[in-house]
Protein backbone atom coordinates (compact mmCIF):
# COMPACT_ATOMS: atom_id res chain seq x y z
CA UNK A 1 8.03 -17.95 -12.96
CA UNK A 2 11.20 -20.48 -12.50
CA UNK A 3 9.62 -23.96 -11.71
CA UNK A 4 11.19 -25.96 -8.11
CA UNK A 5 13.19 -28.81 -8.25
CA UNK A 6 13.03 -31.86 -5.49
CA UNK A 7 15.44 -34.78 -6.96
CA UNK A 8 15.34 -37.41 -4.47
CA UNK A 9 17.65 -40.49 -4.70
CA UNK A 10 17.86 -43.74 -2.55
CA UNK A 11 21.11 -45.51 -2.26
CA UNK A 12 21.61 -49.08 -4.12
CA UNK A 13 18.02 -48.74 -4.79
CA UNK A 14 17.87 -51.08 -8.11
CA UNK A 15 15.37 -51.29 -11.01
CA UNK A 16 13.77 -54.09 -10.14
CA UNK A 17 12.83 -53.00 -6.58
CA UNK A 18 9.43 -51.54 -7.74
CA UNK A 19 6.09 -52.96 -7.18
CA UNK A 20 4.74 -51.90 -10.25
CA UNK A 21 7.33 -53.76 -12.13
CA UNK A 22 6.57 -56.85 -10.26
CA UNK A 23 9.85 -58.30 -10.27
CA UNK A 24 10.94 -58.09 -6.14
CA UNK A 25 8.34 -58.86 -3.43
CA UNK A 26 8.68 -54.98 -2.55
CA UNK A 27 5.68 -52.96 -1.43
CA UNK A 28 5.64 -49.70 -2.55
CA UNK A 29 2.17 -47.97 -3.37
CA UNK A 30 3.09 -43.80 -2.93
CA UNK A 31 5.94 -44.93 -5.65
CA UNK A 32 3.70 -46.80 -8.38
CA UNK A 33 1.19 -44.36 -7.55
CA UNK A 34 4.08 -41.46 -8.47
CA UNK A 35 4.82 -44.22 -11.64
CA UNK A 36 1.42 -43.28 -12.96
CA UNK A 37 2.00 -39.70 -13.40
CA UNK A 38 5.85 -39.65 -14.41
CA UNK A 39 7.59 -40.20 -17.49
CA UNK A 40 9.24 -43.25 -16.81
CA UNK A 41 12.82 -44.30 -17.63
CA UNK A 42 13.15 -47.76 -18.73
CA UNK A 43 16.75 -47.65 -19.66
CA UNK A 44 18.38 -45.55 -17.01
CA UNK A 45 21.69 -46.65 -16.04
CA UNK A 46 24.48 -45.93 -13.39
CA UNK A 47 27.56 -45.58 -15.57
CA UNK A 48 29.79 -46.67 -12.32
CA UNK A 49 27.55 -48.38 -9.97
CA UNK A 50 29.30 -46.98 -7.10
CA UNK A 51 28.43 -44.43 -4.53
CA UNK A 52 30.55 -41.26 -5.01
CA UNK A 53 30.90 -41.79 -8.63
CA UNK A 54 27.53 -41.80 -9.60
CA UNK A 55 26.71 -38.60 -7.30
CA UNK A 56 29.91 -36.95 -8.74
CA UNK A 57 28.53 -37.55 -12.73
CA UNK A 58 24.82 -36.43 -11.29
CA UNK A 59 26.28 -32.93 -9.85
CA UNK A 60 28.70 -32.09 -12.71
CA UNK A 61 27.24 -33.59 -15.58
CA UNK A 62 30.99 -35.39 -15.87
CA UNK A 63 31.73 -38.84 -16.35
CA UNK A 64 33.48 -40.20 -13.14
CA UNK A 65 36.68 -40.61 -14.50
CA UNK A 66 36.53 -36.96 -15.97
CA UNK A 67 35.73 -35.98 -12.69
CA UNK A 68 38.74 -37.50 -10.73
CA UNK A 69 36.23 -40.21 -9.44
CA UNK A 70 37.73 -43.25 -9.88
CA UNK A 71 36.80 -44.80 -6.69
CA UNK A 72 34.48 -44.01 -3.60
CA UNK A 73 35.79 -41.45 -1.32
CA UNK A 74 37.22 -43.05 1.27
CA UNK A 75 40.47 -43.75 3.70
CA UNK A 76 43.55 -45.92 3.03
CA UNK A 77 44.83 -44.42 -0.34
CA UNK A 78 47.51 -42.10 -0.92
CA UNK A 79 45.46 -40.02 -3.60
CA UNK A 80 42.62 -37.80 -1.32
CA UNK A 81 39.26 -38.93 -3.35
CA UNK A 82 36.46 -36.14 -3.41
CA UNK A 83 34.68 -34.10 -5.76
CA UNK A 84 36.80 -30.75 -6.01
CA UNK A 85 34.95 -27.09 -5.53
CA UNK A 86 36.75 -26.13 -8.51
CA UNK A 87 34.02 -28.31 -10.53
CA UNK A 88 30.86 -26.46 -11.63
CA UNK A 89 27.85 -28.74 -9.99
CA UNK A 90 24.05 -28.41 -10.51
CA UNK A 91 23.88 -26.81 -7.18
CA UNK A 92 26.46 -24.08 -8.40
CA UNK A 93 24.06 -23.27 -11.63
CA UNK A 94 20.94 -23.21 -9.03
CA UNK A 95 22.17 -20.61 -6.75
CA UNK A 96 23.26 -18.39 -9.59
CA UNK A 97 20.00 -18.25 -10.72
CA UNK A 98 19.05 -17.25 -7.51
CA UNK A 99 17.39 -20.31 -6.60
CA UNK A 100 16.78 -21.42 -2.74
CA UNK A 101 19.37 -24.73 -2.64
CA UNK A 102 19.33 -27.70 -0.13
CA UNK A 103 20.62 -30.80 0.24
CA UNK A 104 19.51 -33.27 2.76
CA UNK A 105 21.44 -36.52 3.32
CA UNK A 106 24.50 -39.07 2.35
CA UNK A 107 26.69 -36.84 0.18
CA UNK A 108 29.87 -39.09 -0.09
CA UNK A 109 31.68 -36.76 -2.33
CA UNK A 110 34.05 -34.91 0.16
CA UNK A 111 37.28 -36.36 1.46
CA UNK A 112 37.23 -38.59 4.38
CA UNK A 113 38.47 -36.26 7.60
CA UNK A 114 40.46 -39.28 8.40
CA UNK A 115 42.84 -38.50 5.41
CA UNK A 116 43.99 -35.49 7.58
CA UNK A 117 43.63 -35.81 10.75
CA UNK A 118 43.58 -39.33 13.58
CA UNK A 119 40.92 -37.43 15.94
CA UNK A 120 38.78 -34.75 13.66
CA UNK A 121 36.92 -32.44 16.18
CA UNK A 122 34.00 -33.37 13.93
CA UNK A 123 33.92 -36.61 15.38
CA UNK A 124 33.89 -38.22 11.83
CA UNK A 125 35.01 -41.92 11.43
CA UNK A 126 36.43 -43.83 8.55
CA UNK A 127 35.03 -42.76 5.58
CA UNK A 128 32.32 -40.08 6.86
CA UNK A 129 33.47 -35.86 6.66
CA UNK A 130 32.27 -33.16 7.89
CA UNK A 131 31.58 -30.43 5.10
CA UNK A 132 32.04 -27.29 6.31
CA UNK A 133 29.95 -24.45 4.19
CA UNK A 134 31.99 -23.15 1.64
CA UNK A 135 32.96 -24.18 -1.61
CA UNK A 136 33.22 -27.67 -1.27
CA UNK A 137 29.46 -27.56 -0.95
CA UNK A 138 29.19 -27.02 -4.66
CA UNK A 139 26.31 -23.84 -4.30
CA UNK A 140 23.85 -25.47 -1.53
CA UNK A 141 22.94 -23.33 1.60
CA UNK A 142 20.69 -25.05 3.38
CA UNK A 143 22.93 -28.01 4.59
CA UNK A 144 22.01 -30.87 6.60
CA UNK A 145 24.34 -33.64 5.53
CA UNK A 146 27.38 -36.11 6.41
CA UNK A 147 29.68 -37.91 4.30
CA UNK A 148 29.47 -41.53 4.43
CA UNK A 149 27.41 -43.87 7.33
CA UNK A 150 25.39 -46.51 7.19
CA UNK A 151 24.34 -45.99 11.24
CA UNK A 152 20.25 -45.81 9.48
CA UNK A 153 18.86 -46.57 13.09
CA UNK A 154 20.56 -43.93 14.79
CA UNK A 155 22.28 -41.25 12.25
CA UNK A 156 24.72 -38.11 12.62
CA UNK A 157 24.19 -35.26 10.69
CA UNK A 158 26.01 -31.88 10.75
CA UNK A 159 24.66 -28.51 9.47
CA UNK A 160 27.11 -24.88 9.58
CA UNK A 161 28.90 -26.42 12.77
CA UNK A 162 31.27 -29.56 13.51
CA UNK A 163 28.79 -30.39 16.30
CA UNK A 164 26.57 -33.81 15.35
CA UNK A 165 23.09 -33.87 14.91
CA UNK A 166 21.29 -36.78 16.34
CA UNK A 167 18.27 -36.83 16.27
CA UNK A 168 17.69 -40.68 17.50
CA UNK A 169 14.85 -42.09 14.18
CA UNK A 170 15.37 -43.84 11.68
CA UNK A 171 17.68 -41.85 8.89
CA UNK A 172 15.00 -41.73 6.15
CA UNK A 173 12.11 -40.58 8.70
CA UNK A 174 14.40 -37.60 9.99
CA UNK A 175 15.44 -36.89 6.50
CA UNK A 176 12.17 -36.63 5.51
CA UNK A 177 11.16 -34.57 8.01
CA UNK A 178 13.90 -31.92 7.36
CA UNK A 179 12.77 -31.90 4.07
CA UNK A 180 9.59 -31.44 5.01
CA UNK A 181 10.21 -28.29 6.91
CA UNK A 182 12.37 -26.98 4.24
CA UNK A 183 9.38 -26.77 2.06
CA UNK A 184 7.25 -25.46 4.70
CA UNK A 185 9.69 -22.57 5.89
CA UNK A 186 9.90 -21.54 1.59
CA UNK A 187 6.13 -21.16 1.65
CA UNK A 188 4.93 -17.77 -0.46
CA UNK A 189 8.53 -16.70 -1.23
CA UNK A 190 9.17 -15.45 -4.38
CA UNK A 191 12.60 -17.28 -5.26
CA UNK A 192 12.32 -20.67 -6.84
CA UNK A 193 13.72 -23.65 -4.18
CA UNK A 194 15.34 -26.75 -5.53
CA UNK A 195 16.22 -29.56 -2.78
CA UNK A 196 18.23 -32.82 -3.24
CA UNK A 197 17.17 -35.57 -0.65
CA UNK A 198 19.74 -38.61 -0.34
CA UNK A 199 18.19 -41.83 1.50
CA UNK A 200 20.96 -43.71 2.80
CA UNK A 201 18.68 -47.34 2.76
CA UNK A 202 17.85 -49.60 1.57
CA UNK A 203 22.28 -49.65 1.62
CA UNK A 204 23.42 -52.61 3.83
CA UNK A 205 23.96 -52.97 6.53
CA UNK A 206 20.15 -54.53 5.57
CA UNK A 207 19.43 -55.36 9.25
CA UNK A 208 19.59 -52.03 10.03
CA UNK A 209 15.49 -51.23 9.31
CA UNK A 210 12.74 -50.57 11.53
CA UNK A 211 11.12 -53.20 12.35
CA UNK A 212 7.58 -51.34 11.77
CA UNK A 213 8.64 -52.34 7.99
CA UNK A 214 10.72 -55.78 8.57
CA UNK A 215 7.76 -57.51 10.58
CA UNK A 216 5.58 -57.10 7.32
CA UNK A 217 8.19 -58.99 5.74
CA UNK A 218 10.02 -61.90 8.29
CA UNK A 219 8.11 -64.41 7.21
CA UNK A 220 7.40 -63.61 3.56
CA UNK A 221 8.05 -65.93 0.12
CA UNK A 222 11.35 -64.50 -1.59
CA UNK A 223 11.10 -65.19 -5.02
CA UNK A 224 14.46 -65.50 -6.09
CA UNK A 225 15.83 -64.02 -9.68
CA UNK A 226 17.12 -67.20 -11.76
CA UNK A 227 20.02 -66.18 -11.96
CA UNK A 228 20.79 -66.76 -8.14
CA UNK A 229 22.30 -69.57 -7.43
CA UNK A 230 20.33 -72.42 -5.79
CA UNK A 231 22.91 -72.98 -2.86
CA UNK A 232 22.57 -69.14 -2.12
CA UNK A 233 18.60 -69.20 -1.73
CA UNK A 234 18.01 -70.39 2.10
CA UNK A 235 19.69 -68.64 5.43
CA UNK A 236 21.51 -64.99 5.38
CA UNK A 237 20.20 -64.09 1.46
CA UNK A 238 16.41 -65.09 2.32
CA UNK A 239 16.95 -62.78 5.47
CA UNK A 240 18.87 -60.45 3.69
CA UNK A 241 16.76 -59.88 1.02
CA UNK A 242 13.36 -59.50 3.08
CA UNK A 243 15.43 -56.64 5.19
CA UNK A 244 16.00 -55.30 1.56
CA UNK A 245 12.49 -55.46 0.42
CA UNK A 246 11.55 -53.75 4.22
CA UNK A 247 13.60 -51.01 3.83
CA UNK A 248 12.42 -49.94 0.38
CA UNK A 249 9.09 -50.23 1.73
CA UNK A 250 9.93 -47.99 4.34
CA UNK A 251 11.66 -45.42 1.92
CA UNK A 252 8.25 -45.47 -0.29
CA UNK A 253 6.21 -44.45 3.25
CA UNK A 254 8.76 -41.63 3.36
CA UNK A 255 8.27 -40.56 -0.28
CA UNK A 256 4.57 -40.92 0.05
CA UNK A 257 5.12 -37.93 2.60
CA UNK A 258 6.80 -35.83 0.28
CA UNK A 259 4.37 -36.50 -2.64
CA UNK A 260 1.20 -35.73 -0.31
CA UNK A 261 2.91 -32.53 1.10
CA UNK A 262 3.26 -31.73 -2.81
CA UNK A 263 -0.52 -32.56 -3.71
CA UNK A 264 -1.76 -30.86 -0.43
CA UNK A 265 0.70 -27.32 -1.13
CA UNK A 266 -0.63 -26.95 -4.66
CA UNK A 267 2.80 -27.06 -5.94
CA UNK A 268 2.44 -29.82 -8.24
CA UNK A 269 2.42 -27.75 -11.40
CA UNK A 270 5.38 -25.57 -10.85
CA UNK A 271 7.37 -28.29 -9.06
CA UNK A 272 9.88 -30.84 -10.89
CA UNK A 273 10.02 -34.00 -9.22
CA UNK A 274 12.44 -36.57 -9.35
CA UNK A 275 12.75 -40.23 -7.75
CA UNK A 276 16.35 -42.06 -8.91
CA UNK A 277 19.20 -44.14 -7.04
CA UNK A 278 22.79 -43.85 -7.49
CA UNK A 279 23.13 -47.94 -8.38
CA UNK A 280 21.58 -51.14 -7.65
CA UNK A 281 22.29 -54.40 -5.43
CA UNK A 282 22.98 -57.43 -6.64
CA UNK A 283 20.93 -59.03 -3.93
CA UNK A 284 22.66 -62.68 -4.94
CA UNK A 285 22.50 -62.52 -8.47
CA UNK A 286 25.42 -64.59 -10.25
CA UNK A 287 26.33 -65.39 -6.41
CA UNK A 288 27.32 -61.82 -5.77
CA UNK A 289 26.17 -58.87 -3.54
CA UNK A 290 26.13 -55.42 -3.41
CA UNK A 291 27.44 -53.22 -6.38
CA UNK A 292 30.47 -52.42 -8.31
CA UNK A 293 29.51 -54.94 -10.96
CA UNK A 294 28.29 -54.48 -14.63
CA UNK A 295 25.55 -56.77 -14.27
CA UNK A 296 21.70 -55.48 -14.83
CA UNK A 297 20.56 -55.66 -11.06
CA UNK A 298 23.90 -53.72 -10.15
CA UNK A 299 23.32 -50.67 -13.06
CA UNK A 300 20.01 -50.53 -13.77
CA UNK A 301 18.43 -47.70 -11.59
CA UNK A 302 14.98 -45.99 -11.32
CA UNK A 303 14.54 -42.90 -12.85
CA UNK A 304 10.91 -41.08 -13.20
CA UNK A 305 10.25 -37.42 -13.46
CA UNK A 306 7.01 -35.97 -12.56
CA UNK A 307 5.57 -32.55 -13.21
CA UNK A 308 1.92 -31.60 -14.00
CA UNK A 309 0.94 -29.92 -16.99
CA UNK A 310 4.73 -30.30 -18.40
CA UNK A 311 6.12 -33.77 -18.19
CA UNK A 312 4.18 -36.36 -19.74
CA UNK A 313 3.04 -39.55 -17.86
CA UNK A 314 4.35 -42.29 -19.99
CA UNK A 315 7.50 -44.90 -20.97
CA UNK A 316 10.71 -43.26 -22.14
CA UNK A 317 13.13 -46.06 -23.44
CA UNK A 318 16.05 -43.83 -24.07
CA UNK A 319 19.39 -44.71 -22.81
CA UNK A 320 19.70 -42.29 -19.76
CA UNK A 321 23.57 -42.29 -17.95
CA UNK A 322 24.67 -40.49 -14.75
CA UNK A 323 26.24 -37.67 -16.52
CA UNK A 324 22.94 -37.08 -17.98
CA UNK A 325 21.26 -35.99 -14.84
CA UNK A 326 22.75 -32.03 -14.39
CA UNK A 327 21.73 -30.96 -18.29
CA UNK A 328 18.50 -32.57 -18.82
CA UNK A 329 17.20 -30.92 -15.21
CA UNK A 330 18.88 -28.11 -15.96
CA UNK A 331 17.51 -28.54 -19.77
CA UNK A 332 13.98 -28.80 -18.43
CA UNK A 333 14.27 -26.21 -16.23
CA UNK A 334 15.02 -23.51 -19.35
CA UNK A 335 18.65 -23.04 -17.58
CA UNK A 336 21.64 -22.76 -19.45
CA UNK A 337 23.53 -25.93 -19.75
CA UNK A 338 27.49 -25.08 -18.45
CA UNK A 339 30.05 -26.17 -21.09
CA UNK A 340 31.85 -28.66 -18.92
CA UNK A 341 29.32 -31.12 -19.31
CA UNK A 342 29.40 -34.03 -21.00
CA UNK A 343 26.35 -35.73 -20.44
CA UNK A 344 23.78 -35.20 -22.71
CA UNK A 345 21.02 -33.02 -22.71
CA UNK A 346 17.37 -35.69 -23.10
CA UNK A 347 15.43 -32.30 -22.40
CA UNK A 348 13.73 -31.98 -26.13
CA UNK A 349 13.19 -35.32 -25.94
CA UNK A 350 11.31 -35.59 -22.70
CA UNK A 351 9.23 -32.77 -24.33
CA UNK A 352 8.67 -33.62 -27.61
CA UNK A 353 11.10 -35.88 -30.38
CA UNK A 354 14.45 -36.14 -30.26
CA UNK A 355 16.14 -37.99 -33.32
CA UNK A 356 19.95 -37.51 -31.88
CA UNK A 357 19.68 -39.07 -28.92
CA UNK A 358 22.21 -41.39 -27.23
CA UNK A 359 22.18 -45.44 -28.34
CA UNK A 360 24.85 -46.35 -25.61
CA UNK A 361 26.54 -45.21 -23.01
CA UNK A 362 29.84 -45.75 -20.96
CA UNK A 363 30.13 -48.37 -17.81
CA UNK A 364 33.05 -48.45 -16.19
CA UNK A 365 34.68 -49.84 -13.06
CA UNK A 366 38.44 -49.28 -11.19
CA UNK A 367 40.32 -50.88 -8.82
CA UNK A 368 39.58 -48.88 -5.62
CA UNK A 369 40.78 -51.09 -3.01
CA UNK A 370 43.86 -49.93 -1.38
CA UNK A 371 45.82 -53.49 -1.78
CA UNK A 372 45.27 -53.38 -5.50
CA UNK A 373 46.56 -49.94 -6.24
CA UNK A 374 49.87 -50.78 -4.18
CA UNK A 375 50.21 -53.91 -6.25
CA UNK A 376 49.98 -52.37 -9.20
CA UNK A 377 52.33 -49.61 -8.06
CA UNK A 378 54.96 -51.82 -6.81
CA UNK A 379 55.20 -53.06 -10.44
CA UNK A 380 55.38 -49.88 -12.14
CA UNK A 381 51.53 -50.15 -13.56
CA UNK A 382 48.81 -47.54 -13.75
CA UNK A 383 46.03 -49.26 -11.54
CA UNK A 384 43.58 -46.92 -13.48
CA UNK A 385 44.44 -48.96 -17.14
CA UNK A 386 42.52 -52.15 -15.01
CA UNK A 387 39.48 -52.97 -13.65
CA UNK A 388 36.21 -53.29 -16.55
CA UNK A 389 34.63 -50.83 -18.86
CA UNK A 390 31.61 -51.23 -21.61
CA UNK A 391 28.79 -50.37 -23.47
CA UNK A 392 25.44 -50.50 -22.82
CA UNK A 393 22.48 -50.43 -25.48
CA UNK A 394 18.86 -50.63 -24.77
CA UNK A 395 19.37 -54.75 -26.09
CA UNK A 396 22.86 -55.54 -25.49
CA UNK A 397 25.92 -55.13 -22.58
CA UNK A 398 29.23 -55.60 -23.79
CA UNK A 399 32.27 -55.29 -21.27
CA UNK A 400 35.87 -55.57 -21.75
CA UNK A 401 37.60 -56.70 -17.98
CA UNK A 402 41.40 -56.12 -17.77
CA UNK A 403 41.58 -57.31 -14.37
CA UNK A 404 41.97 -56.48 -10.69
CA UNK A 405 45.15 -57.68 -10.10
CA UNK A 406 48.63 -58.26 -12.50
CA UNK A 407 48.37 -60.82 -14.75
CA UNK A 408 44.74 -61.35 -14.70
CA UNK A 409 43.67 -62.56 -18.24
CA UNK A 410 41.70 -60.22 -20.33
CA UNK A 411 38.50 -61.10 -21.28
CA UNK A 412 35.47 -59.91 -23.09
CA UNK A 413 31.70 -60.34 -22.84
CA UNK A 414 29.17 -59.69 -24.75
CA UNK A 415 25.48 -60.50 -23.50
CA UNK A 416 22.24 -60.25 -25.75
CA UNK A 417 19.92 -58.96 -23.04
CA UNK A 418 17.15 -58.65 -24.88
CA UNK A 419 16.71 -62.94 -25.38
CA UNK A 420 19.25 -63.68 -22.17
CA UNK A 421 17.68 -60.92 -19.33
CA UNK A 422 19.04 -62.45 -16.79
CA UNK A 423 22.87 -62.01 -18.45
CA UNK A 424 23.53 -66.01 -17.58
CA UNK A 425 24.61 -66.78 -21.31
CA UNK A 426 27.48 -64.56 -22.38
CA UNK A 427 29.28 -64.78 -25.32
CA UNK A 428 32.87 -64.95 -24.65
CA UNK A 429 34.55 -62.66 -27.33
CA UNK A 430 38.10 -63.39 -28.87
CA UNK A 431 40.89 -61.80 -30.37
CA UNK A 432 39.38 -63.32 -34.15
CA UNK A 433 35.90 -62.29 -33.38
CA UNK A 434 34.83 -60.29 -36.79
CA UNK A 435 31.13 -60.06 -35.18
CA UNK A 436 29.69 -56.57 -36.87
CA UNK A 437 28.17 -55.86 -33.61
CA UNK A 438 31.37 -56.37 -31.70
CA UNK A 439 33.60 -54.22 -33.93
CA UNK A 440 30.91 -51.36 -33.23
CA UNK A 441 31.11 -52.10 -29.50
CA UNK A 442 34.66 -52.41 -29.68
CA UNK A 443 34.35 -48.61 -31.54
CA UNK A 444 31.91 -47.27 -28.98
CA UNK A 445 34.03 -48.18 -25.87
CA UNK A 446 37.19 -46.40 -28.03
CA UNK A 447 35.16 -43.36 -28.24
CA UNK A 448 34.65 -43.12 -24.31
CA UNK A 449 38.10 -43.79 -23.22
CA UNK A 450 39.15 -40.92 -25.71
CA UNK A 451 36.25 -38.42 -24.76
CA UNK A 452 37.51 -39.08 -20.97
CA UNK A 453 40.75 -39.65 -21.23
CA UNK A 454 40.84 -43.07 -19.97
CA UNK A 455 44.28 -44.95 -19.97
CA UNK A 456 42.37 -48.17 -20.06
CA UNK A 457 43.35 -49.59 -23.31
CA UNK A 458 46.42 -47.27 -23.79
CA UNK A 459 48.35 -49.71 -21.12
CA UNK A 460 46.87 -52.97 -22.27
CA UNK A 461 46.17 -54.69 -25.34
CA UNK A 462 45.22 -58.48 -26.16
């Protein structure tokens, strides 16, 4: 009998932002409770800590760039950003194996309706988009989804129909829900269901949480990461980052519903389940917020996959990446992996020893912002050759930044996580730098721009 699949992800959700890792002031029992009886990823990383990047590598097992996602999908640029239906997606492989598909949620991987039309009948604004069913929802039927809004307190949806769903709760409670009576209505059916469920929070805008979940938090101690600056750590970030902590409190409630339903169904033993994010937040760290960033509280994601009886509760250090998701679900799942991906496969690992796995992976970052690609246009550059890309290792980040605008120096970091984990001692690298370690990061990062065909260092040297 084909096992289920639920793979539920939370949006800038970051690594630290788990009670059982006792790093942010978070509260989250149903998760450290799910913790205890997952193989946990210690090293899983978003290789573009961006929205529709991530989710593009997680449904095609491609790296963004591969994938024509260099940016979010959004308004404002002359090239029409989205994941194309020509791709083969994880949902694509699930329905031809005649499993039950759903996706619930932010899916951020269509074109904005705004690229096309100044009034869509959809009602959609700025960067949100109407899917309608079809191919550009990559195999999943059951369809209760928008593109891109962060309205948590009162959300749209749409389903088969351009008319929007609102159902007037918060986004993660309705969600849930949904995904709730998805389960319920697949109850005693032969064919296998796999669901993907897409919180929206704990994204900002962070004052936009119940406050069932803020009031256990307005007038709690924030204890602050070092490396956040001390004139940061008193007015908007103290509120800020309580509304943060809230709202993954509230999204651990909502889980905890999910994981009960589980428990209570009997489906724990022939049901995969994942928990993840698509990036982190920054949350002040190095005087910065939000994502887009190669820093460790802007990458570094939770990752834990649960099954009884198959996947063992324990620590995985492995270097995990976003392409990795589609073939090691698919892996575990005894599907056939589809050629076009290029993410590897951490299935025999996850069940047993795996002496080829990964060391590094890709990160990468391009200017997305509509005035930088014009001024790089205007002078006759390829905006995609800028921005920052690098290597990760389970001890050390190296990153080599070209820039966001012309002339921006070039620089190189490399940080030694494993004795500096809060990245606030980098070494600066140069041009003479004959550093073994460097030379093998400087080989890694030539390997990814070749495997994706990255013009990155093709249009600028040192």
């Amino acid at each position: 009998m084909k096992q289920n699949l639920i793979y539920v992800f939370a949006d800038q959700w970051r690594y630290q932002a788990l009670g059982y890792h006792h790093a942010d002031q978070v509260v989250t029992p149903w998760m450290d409770k799910f913790a205890e009886e997952s193989m946990c990823f210690s090293h899983a990383y978003s290789t573009f800590p961006l929205c529709s990047p991530h989710r593009a590598s997680l449904m095609s097992g491609k790296y963004p760039f591969s994938v024509g996602m260099w940016t979010n999908c959004k308004i404002g640029l002359e090239e029409k950003i989205m994941l194309k239906p020509q791709e083969t997606c994880i949902g694509n492989v699930l329905k031809d194996n005649e499993y039950q598909t759903g996706y619930i949620g932010k899916w951020h991987l269509d074109a904005s309706e705004l690229n096309f039309h100044p009034n869509p009948k959809s009602g959609a604004k700025d960067w949100d988009a109407f899917t309608p069913p079809g191919e550009r929802r990559q195999g999943f039927d059951y369809w209760l989804s928008y593109g891109a809004s962060d309205e948590h307190l009162d959300p749209h949806y749409w389903m088969d129909s351009e008319e929007q769903i609102k159902p007037g709760k918060w986004s993660a409670e309705f969600e849930t829900d949904k995904a709730i009576e998805f389960l319920e209505k697949r109850k005693g059916q032969e064919e296998p269901f796999a669901l993907f469920l897409s919180y929206n929070p704990p994204h900002l805008p962070y004052e936009l949480v119940p406050d069932q979940y803020y009031d256990e938090f307005r007038d709690s101690e924030v204890k602050y990461r070092p490396n956040v600056p001390e004139d940061m750590r008193e007015g908007i970030l103290k509120t800020q980052s309580r509304q943060y902590f809230a709202a993954v409190s509230g999204i651990d409630e909502q889980f905890g519903r999910i994981y009960q339903y589980l428990k209570e169904q009997g489906l724990e033993e022939n049901t995969m389940v994942v928990l993840s994010a698509d990036h982190g937040e920054m949350l002040g760290s190095h005087g910065l917020m939000s994502k887009n960033i190669w820093y460790e509280e802007s990458i570094h994601i939770p990752l834990m996959i649960r099954q009884k009886g198959y996947i063992e509760a324990k620590e995985n250090p492995v270097i995990f990446a976003s392409p990795d998701h589609m073939p090691t679900l698919l892996g575990l799942m005894g599907l056939e992996v589809p050629v076009t991906c290029q993410g590897y496969n951490h299935a025999t690992g996850i069940l047993g020893e795996d002496e080829n796995a990964p060391q590094d992976m890709l990160l990468c970052s391009y200017p997305g912002v509509a005035d930088m690609v014009k001024a790089f246009s205007d002078l006759g550059l390829s905006h995609k050759a800028y921005g920052w890309r690098g290597v990760k290792t389970a001890t050390h980040t190296y990153v080599r930044s070209n820039g966001y605008a012309p002339g921006e120096a070039v620089v190189e970091y490399l940080y030694d996580d494993s004795k500096d984990p809060y990245q606030m001692n980098p070494t600066v690298v140069t041009n003479e730098e004959n550093d073994p370690l460097v030379r093998k990061m400087r080989e890694r990062l030539s390997y990814y721009l070749e495997l994706t065909k990255d013009p990155f260092l093709m249009h600028r040297e040192k």
